[in-house]
Protein backbone atom coordinates (compact mmCIF):
# COMPACT_ATOMS: atom_id res chain seq x y z
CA UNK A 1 -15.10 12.60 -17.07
CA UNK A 2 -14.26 15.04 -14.05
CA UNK A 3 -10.93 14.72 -12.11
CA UNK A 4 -12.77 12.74 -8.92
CA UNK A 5 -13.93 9.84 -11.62
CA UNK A 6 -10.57 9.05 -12.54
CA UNK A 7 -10.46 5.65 -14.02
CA UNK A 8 -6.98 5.21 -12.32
CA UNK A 9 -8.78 5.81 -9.11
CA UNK A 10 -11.12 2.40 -9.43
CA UNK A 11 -7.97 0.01 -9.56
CA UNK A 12 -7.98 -2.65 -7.02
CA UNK A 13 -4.94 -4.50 -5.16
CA UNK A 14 -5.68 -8.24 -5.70
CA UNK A 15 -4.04 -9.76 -3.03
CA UNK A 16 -6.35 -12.45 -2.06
CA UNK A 17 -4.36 -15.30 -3.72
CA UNK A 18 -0.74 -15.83 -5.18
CA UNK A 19 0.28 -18.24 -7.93
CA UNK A 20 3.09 -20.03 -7.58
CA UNK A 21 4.87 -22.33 -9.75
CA UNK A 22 5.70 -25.02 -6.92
CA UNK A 23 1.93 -25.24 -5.77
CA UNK A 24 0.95 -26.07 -9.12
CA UNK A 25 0.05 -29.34 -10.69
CA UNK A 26 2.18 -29.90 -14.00
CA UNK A 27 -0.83 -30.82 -15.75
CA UNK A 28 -2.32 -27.72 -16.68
CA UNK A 29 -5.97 -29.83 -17.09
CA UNK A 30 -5.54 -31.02 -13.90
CA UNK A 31 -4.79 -27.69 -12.44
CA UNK A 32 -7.59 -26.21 -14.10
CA UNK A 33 -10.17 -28.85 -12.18
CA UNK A 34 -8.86 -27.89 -9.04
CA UNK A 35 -9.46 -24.51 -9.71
CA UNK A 36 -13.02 -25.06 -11.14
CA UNK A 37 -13.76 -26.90 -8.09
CA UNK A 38 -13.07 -24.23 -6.15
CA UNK A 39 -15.47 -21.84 -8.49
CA UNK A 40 -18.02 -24.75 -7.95
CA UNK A 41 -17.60 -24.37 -4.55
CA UNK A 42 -17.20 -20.52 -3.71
CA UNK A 43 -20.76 -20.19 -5.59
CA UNK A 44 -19.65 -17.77 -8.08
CA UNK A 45 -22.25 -17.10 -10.79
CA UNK A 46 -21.59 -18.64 -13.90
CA UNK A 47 -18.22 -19.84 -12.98
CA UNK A 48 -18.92 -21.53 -16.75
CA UNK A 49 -18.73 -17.76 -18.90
CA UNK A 50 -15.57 -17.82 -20.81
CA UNK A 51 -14.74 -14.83 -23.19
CA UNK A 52 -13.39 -16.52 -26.21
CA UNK A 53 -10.85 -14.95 -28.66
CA UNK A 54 -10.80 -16.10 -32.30
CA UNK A 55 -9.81 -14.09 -35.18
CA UNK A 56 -10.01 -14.43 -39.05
CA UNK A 57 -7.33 -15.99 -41.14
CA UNK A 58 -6.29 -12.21 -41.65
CA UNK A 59 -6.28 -11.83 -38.00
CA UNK A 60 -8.52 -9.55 -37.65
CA UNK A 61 -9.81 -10.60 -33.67
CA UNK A 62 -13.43 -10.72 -32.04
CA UNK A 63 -14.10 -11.84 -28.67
CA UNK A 64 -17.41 -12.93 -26.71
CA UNK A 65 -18.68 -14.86 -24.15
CA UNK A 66 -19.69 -18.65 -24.32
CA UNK A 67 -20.68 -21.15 -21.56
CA UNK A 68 -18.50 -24.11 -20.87
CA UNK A 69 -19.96 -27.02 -21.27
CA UNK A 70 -17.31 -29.57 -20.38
CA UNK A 71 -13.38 -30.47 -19.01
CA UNK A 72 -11.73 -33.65 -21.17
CA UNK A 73 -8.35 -34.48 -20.64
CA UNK A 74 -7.10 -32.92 -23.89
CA UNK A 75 -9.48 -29.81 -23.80
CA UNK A 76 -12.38 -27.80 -23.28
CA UNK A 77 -16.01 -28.55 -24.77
CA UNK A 78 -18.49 -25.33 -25.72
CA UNK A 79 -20.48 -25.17 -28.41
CA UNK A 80 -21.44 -22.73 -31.20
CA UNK A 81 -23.08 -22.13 -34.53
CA UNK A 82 -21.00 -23.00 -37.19
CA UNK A 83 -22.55 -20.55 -39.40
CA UNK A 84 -21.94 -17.52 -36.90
CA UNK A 85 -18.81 -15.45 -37.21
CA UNK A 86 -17.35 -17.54 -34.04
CA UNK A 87 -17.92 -20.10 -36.16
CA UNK A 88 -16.36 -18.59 -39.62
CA UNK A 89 -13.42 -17.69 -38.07
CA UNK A 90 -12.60 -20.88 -36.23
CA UNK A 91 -12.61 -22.66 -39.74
CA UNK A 92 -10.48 -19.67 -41.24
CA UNK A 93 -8.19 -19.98 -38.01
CA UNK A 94 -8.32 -22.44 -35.73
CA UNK A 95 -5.75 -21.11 -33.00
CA UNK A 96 -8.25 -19.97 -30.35
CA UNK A 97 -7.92 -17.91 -26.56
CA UNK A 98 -10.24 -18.03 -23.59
CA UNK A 99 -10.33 -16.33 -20.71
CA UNK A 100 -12.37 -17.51 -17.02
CA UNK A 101 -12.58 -14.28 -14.66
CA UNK A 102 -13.64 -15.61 -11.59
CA UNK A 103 -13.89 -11.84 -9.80
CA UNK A 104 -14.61 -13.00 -6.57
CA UNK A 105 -11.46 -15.53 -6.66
CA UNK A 106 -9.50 -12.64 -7.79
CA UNK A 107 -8.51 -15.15 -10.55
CA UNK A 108 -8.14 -15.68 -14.14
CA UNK A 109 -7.31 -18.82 -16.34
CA UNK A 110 -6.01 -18.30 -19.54
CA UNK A 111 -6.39 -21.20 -22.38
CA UNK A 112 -4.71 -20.69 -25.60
CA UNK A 113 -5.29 -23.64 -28.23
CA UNK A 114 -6.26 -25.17 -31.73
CA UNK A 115 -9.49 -26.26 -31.45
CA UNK A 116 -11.61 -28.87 -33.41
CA UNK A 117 -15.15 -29.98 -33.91
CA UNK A 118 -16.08 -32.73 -31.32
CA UNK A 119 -18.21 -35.86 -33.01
CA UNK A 120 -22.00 -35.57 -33.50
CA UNK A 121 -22.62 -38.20 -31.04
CA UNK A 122 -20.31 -35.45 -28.45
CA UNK A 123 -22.61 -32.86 -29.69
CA UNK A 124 -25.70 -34.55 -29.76
């Protein structure tokens, strides 16, 4: 890397929004639909692409990306193989991260959770 491709230099000022506690509904569910709305609405691509964070029980971490697939009152609904590493490591450990970017919101939702399996009927 040469001195006028500093990664330093790429850095940009998000500005576009602020956060503040007093504009924000104390249900963080509820919050989080407002805020998917808005993604809806603003067109983003794949507003659904979450990176999630699991790790193994010796916490060990791996992250990728899965698709959303639905909002419940107590939680968030994506699925997976249960024979794929995701899927290992969420029965060794079931405390779990994601993470929405929504770039052209200049936002980011952070989830952090125990997750569980959802009933076959859910799945199915």
């Amino acid at each position: 890397m040469n001195e006028n491709n500093s990664i330093a230099d790429i850095r940009k000022v998000y500005q576009l929004q602020s956060l503040l506690e007093k504009d924000s509904d104390p249900d963080p569910i509820k919050q989080f639909e407002k805020w998917w709305q808005n993604a809806i609405e603003s067109k983003i691509e794949e507003p659904n692409a979450m990176a999630l964070a699991t790790s193994t029980a010796s916490g060990k971490p791996s992250a990728r990306i899965v698709l959303l697939k639905g909002i419940k009152k107590n939680g968030f609904v994506f699925f997976t193989n249960y024979h794929s590493r995701k899927g290992k490591e969420m029965e060794e450990n079931s405390f779990v991260s994601l993470l929405f970017f929504w770039k052209e919101l200049e936002r980011q939702v952070r989830i952090e959770g125990k997750i569980k399996k959802i009933s076959a009927e859910e799945s199915d």
